[in-house]
Protein backbone atom coordinates (compact mmCIF):
# COMPACT_ATOMS: atom_id res chain seq x y z
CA UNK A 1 -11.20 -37.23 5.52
CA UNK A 2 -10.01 -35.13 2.29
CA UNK A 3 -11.15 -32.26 3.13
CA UNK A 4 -9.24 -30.93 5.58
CA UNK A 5 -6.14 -31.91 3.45
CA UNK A 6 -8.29 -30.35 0.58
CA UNK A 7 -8.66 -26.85 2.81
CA UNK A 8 -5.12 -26.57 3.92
CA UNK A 9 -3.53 -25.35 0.47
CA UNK A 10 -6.19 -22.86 0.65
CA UNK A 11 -5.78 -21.28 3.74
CA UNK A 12 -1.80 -21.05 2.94
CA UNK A 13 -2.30 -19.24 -0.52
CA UNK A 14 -5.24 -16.96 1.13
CA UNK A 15 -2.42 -16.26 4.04
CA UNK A 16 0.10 -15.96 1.21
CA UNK A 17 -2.04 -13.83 -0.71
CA UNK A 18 -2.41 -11.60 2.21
CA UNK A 19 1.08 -10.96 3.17
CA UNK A 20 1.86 -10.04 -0.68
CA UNK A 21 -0.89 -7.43 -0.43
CA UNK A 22 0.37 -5.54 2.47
CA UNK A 23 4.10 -5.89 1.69
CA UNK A 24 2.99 -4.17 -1.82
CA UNK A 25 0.65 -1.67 0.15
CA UNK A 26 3.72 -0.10 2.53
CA UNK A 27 5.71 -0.04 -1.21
CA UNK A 28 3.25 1.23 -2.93
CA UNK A 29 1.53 3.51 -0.43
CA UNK A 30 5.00 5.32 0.46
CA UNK A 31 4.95 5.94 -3.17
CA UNK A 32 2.23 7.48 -3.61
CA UNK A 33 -0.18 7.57 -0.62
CA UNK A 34 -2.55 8.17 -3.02
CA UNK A 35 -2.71 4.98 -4.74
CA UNK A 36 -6.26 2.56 -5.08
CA UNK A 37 -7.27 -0.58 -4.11
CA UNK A 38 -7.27 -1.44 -7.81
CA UNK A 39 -3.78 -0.35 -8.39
CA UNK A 40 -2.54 -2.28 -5.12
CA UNK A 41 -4.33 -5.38 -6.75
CA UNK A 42 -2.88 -5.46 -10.01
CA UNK A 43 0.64 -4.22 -8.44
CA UNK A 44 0.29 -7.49 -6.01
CA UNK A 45 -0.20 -9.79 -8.36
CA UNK A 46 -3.80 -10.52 -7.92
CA UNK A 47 -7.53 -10.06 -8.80
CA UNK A 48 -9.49 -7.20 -7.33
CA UNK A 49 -12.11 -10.00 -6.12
CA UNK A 50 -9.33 -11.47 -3.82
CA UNK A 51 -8.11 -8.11 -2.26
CA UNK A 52 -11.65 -6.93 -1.42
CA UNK A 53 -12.02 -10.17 -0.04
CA UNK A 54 -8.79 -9.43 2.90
CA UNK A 55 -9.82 -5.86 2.34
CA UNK A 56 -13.31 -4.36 1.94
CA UNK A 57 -11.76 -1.13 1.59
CA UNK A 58 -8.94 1.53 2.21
CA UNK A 59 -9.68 1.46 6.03
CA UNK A 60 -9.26 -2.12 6.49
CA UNK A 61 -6.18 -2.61 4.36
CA UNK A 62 -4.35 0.21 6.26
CA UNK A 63 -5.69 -0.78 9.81
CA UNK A 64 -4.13 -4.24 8.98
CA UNK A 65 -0.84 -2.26 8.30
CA UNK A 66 -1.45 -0.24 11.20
CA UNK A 67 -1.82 -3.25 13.13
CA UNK A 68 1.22 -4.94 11.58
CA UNK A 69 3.15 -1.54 12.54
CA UNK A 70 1.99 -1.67 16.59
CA UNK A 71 3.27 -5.08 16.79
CA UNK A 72 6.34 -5.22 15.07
CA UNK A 73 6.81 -1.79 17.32
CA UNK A 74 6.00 -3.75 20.19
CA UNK A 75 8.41 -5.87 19.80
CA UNK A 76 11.27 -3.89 18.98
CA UNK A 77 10.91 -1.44 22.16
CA UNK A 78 10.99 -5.12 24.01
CA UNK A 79 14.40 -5.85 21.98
CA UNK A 80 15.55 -2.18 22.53
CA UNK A 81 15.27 -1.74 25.98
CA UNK A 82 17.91 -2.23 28.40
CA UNK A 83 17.56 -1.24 31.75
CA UNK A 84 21.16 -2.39 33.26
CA UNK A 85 23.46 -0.37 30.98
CA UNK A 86 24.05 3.61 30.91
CA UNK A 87 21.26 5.90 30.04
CA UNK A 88 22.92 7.20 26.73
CA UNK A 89 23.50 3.34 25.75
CA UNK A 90 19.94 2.54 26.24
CA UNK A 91 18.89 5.44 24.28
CA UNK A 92 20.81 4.33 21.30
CA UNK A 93 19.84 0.73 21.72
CA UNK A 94 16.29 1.66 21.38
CA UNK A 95 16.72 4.12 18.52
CA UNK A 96 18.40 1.49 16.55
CA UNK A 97 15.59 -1.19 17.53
CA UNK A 98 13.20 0.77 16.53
CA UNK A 99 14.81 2.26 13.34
CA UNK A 100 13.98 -0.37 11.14
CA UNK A 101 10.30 -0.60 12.09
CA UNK A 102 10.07 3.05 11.13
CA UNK A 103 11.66 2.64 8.29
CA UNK A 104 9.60 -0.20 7.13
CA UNK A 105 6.09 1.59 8.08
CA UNK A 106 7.77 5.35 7.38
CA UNK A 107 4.73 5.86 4.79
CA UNK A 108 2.18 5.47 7.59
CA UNK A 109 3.48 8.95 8.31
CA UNK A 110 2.01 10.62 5.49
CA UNK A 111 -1.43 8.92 6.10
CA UNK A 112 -1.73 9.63 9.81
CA UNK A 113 -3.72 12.57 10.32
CA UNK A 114 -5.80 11.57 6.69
CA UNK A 115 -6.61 8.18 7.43
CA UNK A 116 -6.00 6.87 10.95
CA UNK A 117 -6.13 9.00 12.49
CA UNK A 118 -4.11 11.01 15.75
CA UNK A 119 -6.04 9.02 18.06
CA UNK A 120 -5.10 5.59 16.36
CA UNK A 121 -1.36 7.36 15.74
CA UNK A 122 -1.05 7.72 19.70
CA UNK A 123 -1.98 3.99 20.56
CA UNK A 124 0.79 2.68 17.97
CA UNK A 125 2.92 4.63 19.26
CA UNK A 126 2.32 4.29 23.57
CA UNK A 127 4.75 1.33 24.20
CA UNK A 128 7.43 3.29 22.32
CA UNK A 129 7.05 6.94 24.08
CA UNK A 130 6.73 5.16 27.32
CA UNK A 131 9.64 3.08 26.96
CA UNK A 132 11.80 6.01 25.88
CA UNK A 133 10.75 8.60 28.58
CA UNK A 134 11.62 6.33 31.26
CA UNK A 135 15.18 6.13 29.63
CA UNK A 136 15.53 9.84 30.09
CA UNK A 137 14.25 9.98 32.81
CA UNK A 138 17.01 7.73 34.09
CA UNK A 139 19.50 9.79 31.92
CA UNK A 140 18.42 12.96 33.82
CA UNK A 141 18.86 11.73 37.22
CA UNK A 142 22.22 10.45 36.31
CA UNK A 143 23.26 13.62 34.09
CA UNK A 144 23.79 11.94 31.46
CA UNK A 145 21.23 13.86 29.40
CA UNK A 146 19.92 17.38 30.24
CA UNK A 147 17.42 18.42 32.39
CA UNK A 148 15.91 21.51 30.96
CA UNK A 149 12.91 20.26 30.40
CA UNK A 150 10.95 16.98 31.36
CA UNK A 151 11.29 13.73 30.24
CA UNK A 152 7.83 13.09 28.69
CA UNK A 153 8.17 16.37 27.33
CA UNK A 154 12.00 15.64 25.61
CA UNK A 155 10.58 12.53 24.42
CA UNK A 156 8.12 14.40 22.39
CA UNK A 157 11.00 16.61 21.13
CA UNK A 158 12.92 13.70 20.11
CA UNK A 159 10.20 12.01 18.57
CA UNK A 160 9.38 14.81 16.39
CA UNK A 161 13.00 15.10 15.03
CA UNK A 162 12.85 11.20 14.39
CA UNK A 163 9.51 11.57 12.04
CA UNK A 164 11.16 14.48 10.40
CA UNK A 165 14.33 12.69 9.31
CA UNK A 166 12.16 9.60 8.87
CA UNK A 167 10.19 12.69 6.45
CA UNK A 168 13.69 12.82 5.10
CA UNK A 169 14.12 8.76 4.22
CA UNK A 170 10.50 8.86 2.47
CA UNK A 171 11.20 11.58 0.39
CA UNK A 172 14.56 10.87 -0.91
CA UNK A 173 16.81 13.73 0.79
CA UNK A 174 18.88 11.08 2.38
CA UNK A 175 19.78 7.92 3.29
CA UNK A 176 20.36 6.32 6.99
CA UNK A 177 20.72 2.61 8.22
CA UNK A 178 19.74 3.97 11.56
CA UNK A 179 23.44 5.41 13.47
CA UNK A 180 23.51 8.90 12.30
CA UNK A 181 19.82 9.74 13.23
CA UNK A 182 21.24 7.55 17.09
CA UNK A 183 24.25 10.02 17.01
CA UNK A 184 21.69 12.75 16.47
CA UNK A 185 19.07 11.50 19.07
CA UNK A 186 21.63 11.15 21.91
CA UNK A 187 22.81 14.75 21.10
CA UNK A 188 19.51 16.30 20.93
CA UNK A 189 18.92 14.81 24.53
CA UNK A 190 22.26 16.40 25.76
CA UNK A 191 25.30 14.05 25.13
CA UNK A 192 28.07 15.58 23.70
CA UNK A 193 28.71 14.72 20.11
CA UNK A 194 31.95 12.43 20.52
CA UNK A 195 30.57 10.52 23.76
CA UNK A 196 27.43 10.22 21.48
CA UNK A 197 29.13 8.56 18.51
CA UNK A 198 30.99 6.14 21.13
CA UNK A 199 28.00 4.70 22.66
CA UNK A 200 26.03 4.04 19.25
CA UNK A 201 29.71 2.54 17.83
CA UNK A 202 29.50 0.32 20.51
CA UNK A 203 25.92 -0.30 20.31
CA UNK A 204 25.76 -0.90 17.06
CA UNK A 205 28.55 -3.67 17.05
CA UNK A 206 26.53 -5.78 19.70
CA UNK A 207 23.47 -5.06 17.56
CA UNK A 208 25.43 -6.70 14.80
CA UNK A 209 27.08 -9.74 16.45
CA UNK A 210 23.37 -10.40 18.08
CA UNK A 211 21.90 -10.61 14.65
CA UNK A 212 24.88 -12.63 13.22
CA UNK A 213 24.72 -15.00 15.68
CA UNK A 214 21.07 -15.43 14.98
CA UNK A 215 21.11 -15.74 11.63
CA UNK A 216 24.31 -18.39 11.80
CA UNK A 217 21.94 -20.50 14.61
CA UNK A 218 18.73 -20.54 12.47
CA UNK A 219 19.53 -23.30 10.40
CA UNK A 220 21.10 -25.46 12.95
CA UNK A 221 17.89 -24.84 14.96
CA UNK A 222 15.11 -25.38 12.45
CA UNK A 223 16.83 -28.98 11.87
């Protein structure tokens, strides 16, 4: 009967030992994406023996980040989505959603075409350029965002200016919480600069009051 009691401690420090790992990796790795497995060990706080053991090598650590990236991705274009307000609204909702994720896994970037791969690239980043072409599409058919090229095809456009100001962020040449690369994305697509900053203003203050109120309820919930 003790050893499941016995086990338990274990699996928490081996799941605890994980998390530290890959929380130092995207640190260390958007540092210098040059860094070893050696380096990330002593950096994290632990023996070689017990990152090789999560880790066997440079492909499986950053597979589990790549992983950790899709999902938390995922998730955010579910957040970031919203279907029932104006096109230029929904375009800044999701920028803003997504923001942070990039932010967080910006240093993915830089090992892309090295490491993962384009392939492995595209299928993180599906749910997100499917989400966001349908938005413009929307935008288009309303006028809300111009039509002189196709959606799928502004999306990419978009996309590209996001991972070069996210280029930006990693390298030090500024500094963004997220609004100014929304005012940026909504004018790219076609919305003129002062209707742009409007809609991410407003936006961005039910962004915040969402997030306050689910920090304030936490506590009261987990008791």
């Amino acid at each position: 009967m003790s050893k499941p009691v016995a086990r338990e401690p274990m699996r928490r420090n081996s799941r605890s030992n994980r998390a530290r790992i890959l929380a130092t990796a995207r640190q260390e790795l958007g540092r210098n994406p040059d860094v070893t497995l050696e380096e990330l060990a002593r950096a994290s706080g632990v023996v070689r023996r017990t990152l090789f053991g999560h880790f066997p090598g440079r492909a499986a650590l950053l597979e589990a980040l790549a992983e950790e990236a899709s999902e938390a991705l995922r998730g955010a274009v579910a957040d970031g989505v919203g279907p029932e307000e104006p096109a230029e609204h929904a375009l800044a909702r999701f920028v803003i959603a997504i923001w942070p994720v990039g932010d967080r896994y910006r240093m993915l970037l830089a090992l892309a075409r090295r490491d993962l791969g384009m392939d492995r690239v595209a299928e993180i980043l599906a749910p997100a350029r499917a989400a966001v072409t349908a938005v413009l599409e929307r935008g288009q058919r309303d006028g809300v965002f111009h039509g002189h090229v196709p959606p799928a095809v502004l999306s990419a456009g978009l996309e590209a200016l996001t991972i070069a100001l996210l280029e930006g962020v990693n390298s030090g040449a500024w500094e963004d919480d997220g609004t100014r690369i929304t005012v940026a994305t909504l004018i790219a697509a076609g919305v003129p600069e002062e209707r742009a900053s409007a809609a991410v203003s407003d936006v961005a203050a039910t962004v915040g009051a969402d997030r306050g109120a689910g920090e304030s309820s936490g506590p009261a919930a987990d008791a």
